[in-house]
N, C-alpha and C. Protein backbone atom coordinates (compact mmCIF):
# COMPACT_ATOMS: atom_id res chain seq x y z
N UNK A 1 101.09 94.38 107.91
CA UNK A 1 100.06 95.32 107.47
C UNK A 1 99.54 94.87 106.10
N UNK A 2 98.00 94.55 106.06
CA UNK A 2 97.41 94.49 104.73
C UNK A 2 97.33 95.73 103.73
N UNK A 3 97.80 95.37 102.48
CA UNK A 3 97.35 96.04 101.36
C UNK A 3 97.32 95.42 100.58
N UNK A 4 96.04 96.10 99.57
CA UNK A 4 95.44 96.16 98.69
C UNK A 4 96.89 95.51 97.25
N UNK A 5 96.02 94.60 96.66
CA UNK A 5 96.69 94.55 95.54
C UNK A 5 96.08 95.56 94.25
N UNK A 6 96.82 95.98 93.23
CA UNK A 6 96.31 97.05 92.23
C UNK A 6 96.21 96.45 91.20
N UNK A 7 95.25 96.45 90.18
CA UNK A 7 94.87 95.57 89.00
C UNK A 7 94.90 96.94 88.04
N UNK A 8 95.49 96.93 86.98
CA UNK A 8 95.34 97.96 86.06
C UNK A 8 94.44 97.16 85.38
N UNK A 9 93.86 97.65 84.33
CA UNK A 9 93.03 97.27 83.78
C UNK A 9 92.50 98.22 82.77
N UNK A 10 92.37 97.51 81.09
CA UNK A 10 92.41 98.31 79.88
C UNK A 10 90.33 97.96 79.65
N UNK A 11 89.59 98.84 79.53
CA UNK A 11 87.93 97.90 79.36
C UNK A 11 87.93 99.09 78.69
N UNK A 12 87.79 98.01 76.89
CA UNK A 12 86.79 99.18 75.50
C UNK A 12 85.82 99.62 75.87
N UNK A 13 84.90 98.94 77.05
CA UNK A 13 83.66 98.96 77.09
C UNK A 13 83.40 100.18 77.86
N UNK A 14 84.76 100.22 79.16
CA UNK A 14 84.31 101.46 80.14
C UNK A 14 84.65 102.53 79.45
N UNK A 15 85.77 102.33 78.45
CA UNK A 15 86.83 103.62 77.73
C UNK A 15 85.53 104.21 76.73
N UNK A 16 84.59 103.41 76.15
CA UNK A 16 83.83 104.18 75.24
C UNK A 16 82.46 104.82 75.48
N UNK A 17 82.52 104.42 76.90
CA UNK A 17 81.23 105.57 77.76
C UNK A 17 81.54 106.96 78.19
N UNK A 18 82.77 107.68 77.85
CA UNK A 18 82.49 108.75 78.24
C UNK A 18 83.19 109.45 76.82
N UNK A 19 82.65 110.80 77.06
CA UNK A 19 82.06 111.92 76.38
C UNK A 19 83.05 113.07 76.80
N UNK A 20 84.27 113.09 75.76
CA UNK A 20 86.22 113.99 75.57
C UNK A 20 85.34 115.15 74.67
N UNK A 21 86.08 116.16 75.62
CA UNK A 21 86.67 117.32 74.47
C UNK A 21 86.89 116.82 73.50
N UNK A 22 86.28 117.51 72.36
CA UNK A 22 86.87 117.43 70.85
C UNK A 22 88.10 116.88 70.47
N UNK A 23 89.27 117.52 71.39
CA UNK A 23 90.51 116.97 71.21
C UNK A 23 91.05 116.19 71.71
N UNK A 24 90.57 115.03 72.70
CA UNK A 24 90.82 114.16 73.30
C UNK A 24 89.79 113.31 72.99
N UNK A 25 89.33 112.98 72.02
CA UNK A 25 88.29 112.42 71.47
C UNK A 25 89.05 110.81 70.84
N UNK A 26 90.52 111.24 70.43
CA UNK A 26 90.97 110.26 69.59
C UNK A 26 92.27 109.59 70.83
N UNK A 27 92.27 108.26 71.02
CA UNK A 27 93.23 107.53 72.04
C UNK A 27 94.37 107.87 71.26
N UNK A 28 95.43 108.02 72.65
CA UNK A 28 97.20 107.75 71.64
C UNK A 28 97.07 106.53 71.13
N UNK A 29 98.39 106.74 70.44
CA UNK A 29 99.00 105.56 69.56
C UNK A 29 99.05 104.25 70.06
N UNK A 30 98.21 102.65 69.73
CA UNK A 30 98.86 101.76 70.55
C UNK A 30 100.32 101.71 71.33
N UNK A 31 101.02 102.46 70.35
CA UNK A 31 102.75 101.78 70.52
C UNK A 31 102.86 103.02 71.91
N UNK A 32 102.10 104.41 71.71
CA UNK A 32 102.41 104.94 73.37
C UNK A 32 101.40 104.61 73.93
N UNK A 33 100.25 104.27 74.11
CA UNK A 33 99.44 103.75 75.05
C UNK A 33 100.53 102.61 75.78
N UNK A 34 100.97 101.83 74.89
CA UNK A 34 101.43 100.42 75.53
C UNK A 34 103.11 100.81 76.19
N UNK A 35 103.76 101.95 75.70
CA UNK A 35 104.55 102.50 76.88
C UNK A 35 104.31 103.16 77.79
N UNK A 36 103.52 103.86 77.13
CA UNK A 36 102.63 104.35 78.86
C UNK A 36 102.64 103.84 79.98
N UNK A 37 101.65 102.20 79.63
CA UNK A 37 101.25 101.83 80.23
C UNK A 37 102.27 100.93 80.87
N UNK A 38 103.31 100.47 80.19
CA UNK A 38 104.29 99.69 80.52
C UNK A 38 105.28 100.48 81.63
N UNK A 39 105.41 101.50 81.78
CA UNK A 39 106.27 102.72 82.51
C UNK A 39 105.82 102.45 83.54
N UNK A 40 104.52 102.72 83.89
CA UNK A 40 103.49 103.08 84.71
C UNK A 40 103.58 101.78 85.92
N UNK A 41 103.02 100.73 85.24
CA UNK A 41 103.30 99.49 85.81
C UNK A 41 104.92 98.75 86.83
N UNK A 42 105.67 99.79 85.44
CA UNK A 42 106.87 99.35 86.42
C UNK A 42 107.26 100.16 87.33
N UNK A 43 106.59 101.41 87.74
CA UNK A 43 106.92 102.11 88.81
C UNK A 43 105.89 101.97 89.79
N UNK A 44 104.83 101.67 89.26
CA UNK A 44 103.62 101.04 90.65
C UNK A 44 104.48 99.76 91.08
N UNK A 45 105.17 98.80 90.58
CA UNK A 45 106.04 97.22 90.71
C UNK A 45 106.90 97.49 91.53
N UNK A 46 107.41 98.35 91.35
CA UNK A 46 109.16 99.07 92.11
C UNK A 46 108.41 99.91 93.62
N UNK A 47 107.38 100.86 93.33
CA UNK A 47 107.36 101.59 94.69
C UNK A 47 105.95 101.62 95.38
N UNK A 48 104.59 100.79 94.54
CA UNK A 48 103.53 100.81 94.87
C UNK A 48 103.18 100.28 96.07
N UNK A 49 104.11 99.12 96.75
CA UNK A 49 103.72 98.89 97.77
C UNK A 49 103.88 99.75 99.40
N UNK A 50 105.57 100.13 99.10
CA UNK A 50 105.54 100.90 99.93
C UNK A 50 104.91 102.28 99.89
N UNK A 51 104.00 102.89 99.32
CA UNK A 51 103.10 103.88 98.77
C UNK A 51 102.30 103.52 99.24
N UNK A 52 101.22 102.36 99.46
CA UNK A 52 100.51 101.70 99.89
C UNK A 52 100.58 101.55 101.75
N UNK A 53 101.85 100.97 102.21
CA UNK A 53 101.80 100.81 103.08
C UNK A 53 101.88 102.35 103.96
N UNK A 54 102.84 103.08 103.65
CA UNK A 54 103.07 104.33 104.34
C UNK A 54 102.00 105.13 104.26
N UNK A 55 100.84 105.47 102.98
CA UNK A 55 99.67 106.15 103.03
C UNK A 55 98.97 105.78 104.06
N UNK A 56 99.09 104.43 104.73
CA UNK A 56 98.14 103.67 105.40
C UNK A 56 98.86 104.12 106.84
N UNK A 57 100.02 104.43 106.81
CA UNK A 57 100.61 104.77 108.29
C UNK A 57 100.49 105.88 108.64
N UNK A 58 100.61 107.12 107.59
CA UNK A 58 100.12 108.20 107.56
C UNK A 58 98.81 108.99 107.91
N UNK A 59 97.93 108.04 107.71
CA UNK A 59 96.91 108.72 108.07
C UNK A 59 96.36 107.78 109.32
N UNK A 60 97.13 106.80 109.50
CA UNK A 60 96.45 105.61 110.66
C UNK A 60 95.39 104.97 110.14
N UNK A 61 95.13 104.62 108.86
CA UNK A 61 93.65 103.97 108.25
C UNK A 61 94.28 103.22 107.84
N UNK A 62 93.76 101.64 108.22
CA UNK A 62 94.24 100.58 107.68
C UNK A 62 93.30 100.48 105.83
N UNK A 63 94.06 99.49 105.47
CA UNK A 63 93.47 99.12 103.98
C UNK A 63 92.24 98.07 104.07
N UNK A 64 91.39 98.19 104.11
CA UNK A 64 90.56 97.18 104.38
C UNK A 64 89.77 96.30 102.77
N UNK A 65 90.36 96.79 101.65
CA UNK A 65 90.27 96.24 100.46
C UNK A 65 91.26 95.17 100.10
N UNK A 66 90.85 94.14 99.53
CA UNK A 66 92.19 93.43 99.08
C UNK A 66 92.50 93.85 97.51
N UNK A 67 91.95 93.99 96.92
CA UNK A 67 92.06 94.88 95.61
C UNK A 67 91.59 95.99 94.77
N UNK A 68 92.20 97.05 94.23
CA UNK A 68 91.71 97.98 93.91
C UNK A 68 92.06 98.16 92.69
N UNK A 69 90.57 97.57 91.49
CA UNK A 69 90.75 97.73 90.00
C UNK A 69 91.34 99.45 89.77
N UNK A 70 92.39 99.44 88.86
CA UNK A 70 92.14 100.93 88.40
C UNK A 70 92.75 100.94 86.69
N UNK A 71 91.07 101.67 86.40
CA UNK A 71 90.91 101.44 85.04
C UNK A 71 91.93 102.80 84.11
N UNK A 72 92.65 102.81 83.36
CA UNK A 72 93.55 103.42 82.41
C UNK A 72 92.68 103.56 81.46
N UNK A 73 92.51 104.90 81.20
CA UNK A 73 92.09 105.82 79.74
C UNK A 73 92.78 106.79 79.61
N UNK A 74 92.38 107.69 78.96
CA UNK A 74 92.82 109.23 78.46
C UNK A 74 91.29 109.77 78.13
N UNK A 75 92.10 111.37 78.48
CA UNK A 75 91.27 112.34 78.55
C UNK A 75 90.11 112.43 78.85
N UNK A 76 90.28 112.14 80.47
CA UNK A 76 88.95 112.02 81.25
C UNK A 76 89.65 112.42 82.69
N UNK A 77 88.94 112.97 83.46
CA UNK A 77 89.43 113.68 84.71
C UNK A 77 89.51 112.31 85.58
N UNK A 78 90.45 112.30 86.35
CA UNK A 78 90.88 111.00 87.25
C UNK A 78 89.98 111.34 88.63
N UNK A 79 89.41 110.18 88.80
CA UNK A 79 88.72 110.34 90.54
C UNK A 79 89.06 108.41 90.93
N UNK A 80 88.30 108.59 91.52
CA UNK A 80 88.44 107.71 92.57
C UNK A 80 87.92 106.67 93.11
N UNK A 81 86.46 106.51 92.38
CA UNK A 81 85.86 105.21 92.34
C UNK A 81 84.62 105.32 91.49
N UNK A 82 85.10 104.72 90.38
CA UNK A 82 86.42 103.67 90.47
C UNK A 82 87.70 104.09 89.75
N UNK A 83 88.57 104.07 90.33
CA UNK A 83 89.76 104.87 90.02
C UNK A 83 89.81 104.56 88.66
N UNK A 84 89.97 105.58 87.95
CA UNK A 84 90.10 106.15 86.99
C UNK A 84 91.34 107.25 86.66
N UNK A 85 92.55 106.79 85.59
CA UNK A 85 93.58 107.58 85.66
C UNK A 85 93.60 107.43 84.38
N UNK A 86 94.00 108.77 84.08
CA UNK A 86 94.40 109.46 82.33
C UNK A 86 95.76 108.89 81.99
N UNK A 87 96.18 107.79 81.06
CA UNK A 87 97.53 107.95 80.27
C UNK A 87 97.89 109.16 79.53
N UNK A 88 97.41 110.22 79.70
CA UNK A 88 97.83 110.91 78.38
C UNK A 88 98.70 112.23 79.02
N UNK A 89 99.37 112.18 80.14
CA UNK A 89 99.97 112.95 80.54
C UNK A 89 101.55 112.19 80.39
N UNK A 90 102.43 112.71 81.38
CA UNK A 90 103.93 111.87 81.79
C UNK A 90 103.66 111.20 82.68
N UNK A 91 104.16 110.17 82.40
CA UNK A 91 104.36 109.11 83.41
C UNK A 91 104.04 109.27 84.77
N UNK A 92 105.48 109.68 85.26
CA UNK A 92 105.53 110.24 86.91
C UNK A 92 104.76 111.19 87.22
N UNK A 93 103.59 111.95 86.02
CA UNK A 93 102.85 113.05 86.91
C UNK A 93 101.34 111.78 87.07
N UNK A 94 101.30 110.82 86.00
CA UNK A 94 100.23 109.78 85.90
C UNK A 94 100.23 108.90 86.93
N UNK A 95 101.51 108.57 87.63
CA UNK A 95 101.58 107.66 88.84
C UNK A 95 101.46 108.54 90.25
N UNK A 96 101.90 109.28 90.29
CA UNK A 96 101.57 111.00 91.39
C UNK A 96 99.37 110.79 91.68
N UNK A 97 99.39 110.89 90.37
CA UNK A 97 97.39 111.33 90.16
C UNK A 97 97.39 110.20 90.57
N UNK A 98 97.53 109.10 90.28
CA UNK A 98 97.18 107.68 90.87
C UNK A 98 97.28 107.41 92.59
N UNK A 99 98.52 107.99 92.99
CA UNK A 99 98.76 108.12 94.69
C UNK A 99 97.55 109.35 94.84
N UNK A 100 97.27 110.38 94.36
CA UNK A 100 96.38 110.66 95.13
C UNK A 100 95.16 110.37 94.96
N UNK A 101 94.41 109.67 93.93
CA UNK A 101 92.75 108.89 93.81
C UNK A 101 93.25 107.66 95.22
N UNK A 102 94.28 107.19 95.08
CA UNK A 102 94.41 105.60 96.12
C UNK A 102 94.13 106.74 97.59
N UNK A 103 94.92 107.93 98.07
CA UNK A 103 94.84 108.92 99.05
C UNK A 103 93.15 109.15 99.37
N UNK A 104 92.39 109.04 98.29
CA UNK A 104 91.32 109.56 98.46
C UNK A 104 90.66 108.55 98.89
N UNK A 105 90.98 107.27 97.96
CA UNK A 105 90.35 105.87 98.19
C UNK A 105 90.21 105.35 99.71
N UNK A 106 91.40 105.33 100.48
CA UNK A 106 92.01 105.19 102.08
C UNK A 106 90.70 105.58 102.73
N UNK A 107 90.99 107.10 102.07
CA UNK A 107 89.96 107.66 103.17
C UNK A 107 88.47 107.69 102.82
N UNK A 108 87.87 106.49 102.47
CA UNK A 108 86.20 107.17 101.88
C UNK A 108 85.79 105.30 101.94
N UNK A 109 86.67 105.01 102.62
CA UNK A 109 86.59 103.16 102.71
C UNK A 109 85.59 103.83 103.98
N UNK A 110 84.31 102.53 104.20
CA UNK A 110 83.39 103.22 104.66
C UNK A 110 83.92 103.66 106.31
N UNK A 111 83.95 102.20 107.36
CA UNK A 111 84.99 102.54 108.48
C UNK A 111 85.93 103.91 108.54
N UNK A 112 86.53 103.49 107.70
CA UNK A 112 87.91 104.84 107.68
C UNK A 112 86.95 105.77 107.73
N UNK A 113 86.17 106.49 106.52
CA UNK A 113 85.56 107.57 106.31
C UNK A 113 84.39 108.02 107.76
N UNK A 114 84.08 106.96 108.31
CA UNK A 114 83.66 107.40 110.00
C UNK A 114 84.49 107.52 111.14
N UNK A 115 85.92 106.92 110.53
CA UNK A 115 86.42 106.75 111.68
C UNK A 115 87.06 108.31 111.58
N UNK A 116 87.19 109.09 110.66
CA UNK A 116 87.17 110.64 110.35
C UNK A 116 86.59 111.86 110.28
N UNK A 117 85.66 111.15 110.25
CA UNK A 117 84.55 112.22 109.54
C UNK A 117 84.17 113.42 110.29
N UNK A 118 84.38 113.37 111.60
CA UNK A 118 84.34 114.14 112.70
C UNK A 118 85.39 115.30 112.50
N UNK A 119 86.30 114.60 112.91
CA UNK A 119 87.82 115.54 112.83
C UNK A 119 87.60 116.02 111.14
N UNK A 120 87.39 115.95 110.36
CA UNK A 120 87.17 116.22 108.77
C UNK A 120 86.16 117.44 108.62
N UNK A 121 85.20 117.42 109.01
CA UNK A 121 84.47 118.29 109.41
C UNK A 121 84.68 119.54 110.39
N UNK A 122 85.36 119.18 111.22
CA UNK A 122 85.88 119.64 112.01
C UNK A 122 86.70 120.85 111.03
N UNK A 123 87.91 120.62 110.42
CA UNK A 123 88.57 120.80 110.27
C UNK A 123 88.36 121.74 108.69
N UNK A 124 87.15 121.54 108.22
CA UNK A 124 86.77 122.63 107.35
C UNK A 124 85.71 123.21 107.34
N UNK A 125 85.33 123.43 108.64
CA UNK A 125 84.88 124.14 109.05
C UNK A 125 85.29 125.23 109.65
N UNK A 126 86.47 125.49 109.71
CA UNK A 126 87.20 126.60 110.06
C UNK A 126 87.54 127.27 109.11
N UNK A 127 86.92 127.05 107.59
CA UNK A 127 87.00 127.61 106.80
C UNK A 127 85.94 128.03 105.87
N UNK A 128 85.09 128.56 106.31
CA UNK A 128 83.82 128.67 105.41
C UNK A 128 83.49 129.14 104.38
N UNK A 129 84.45 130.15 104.17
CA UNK A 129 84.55 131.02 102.47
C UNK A 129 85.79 130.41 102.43
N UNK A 130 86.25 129.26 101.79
CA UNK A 130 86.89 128.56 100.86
C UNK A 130 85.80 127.66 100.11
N UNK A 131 86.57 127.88 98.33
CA UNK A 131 85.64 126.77 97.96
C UNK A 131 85.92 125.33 98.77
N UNK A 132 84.44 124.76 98.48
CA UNK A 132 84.43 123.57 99.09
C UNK A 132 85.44 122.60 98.25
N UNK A 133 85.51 122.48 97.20
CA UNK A 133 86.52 121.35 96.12
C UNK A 133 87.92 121.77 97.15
N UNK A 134 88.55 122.91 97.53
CA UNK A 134 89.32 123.36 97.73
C UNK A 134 89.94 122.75 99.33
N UNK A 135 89.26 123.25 99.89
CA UNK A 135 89.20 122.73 100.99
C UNK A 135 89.14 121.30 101.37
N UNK A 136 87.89 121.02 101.05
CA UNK A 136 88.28 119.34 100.87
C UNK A 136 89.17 118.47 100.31
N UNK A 137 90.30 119.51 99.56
CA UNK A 137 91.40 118.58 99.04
C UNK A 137 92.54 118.54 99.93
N UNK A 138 92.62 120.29 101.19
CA UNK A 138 93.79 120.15 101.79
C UNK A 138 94.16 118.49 102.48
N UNK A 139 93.39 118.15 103.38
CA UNK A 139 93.43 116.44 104.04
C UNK A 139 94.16 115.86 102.86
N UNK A 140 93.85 116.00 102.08
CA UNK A 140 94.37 114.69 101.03
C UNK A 140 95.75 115.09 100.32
N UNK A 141 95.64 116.47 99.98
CA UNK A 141 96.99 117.42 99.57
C UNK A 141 98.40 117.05 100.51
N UNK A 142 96.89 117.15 101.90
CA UNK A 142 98.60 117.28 103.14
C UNK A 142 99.31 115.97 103.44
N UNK A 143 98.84 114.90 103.53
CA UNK A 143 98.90 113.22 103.03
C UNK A 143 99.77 113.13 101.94
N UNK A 144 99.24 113.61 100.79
CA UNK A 144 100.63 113.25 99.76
C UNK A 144 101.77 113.49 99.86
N UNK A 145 102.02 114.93 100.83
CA UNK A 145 103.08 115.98 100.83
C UNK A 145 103.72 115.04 101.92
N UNK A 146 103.53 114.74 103.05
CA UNK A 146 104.32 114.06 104.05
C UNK A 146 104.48 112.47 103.16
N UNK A 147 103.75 111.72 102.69
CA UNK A 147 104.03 110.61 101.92
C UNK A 147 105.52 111.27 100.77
N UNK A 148 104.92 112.11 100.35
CA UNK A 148 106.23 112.08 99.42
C UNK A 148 107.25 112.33 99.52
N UNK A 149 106.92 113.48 100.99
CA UNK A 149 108.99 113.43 101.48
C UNK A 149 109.34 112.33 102.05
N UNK A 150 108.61 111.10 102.22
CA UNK A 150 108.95 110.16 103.07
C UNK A 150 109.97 109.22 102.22
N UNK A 151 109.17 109.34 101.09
CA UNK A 151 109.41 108.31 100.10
C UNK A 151 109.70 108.83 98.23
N UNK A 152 109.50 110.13 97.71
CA UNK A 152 110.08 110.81 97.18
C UNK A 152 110.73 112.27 97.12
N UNK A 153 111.43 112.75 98.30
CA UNK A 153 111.31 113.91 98.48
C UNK A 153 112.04 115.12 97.83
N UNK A 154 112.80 114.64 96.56
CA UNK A 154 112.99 114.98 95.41
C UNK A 154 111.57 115.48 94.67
N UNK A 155 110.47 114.93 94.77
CA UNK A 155 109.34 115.32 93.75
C UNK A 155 108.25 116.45 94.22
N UNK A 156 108.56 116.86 95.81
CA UNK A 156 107.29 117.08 96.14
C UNK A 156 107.06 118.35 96.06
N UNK A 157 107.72 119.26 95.13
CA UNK A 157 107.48 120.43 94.72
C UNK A 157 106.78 120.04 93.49
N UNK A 158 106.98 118.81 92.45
CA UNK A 158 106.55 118.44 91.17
C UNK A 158 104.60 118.21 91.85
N UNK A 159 104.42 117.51 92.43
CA UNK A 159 102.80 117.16 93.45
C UNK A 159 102.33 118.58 93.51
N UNK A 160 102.84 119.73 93.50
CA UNK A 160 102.31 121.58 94.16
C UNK A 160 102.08 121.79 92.35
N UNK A 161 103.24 121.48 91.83
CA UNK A 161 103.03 122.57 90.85
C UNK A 161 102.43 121.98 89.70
N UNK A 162 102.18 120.45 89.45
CA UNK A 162 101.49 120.17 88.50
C UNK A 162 99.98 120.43 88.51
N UNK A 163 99.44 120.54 88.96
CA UNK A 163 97.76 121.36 89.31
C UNK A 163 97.60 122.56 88.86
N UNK A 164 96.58 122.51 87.76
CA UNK A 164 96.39 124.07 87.12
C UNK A 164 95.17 124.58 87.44
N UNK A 165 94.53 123.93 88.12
CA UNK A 165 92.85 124.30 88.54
C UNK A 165 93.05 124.85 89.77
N UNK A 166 92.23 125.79 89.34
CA UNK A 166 92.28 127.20 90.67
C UNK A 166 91.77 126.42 92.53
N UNK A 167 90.54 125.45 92.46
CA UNK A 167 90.39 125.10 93.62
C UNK A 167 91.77 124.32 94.20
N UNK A 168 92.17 123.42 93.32
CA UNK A 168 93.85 122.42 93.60
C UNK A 168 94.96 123.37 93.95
N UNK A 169 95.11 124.50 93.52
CA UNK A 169 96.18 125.28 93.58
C UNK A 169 95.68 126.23 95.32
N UNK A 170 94.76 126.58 95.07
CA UNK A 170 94.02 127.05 96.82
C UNK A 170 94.80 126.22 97.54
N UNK A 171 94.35 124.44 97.51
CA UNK A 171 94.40 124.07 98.60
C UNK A 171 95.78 123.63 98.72
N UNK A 172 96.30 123.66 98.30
CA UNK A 172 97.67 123.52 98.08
C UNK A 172 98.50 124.57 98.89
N UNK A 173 98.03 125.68 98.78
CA UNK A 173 98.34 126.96 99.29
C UNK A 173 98.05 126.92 100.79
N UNK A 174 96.53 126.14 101.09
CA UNK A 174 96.74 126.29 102.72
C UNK A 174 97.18 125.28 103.09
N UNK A 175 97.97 124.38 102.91
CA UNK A 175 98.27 123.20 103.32
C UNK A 175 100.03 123.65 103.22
N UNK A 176 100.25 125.23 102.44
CA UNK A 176 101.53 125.37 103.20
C UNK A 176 101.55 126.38 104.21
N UNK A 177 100.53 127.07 104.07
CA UNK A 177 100.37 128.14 105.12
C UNK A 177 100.04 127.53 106.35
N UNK A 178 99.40 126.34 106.47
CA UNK A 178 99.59 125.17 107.71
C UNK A 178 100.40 125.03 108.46
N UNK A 179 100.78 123.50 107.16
CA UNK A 179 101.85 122.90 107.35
C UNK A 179 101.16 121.57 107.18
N UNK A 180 101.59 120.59 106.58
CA UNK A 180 101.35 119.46 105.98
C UNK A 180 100.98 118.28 107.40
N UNK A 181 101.96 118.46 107.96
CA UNK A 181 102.58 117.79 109.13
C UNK A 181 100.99 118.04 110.26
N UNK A 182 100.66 119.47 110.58
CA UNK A 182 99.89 119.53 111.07
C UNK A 182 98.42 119.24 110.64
N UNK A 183 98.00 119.34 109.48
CA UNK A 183 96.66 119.07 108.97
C UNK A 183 96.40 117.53 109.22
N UNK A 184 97.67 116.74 108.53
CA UNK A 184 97.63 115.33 108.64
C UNK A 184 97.01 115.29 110.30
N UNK A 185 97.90 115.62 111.45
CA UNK A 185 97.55 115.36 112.73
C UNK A 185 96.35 115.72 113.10
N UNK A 186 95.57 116.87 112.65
CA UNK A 186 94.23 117.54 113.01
C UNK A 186 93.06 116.65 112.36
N UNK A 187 93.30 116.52 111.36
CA UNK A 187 91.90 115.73 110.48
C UNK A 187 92.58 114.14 111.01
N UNK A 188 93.51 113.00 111.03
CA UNK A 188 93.66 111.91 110.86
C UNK A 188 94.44 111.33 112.39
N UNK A 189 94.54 111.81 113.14
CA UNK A 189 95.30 111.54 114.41
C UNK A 189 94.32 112.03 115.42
N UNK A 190 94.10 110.67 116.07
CA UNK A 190 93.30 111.05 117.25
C UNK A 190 94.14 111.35 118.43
């Protein structure tokens, strides 16, 4: 099975185009930026591949990228292309946000994202008064949750409860009133 190799990557150039809260205006310290970043690296080294491969078994979408830059800043909301992840949290909640932008990445590869899009639709559409942010995160919520008991299942109450934004915390909520197991099969299993 192909996957994607991951390039971290530090660019002054991308870090000084966007526009922080007042208080995230100023970068950490080289000396924690560079543990940060050093942490980070060695737990993408140790478990990124199999993260990689099992997301890809999980949802049945192969990787059809051979590499996926993902650029490291602070205090900027993490998405997904081009992946973009905040150092300025803990570690293991910074490598977590990273599995789910790559979760999001899987699925929005153009193939993949048709080879879904049906069942995806499908599938929130049975929900019409939910916010949309909300909804559209269960698929990707319910993916992490079976990925992480697979492969951390010590953490996967830490994946529920680190989310403080009201749409993340929704979908979180129907993805247990589900069931993880089943959403994965409804939106990603033909």
């Amino acid at each position: 099975m192909k996957t994607p190799t991951i390039e971290f990557r530090n660019s002054w150039i991308y870090n000084a185009q966007w526009k922080r809260p007042k208080r995230l205006q100023l970068p950490p310290s080289k000396k924690d930026w560079q543990t940060r970043e050093r942490k980070l690296r060695q737990l993408w080294a140790k478990h990124g591949r199999a993260i990689l491969r099992t997301m890809a078994t999980v949802t049945g979408l192969p990787w059809r990228e051979e590499r996926i830059i993902v650029y490291l800043t602070w205090g900027v909301r993490p998405f997904s292309d081009p992946v973009t992840i905040s150092l300025r949290a803990d570690v293991f909640s910074v490598f977590e946000t990273l599995t789910h932008e790559l979760i999001h990445r899987i699925c929005s590869e153009e193939k993949n994202h048709a080879a879904i899009r049906r069942r995806w639709k499908n599938f929130i559409g049975k929900y019409p008064k939910e916010i949309p942010v909300a909804i559209n995160h269960v698929p990707i919520h319910a993916v992490h949750e079976v990925l992480w008991r697979k492969l951390f299942p010590k953490r996967v109450g830490t994946i529920k409860s680190s989310l403080r934004l009201t749409p993340y915390v929704r979908s979180w909520k129907i993805v247990d009133e589900i069931g993880a197991d089943t959403v994965v099969k409804q939106v990603f299993k033909k």
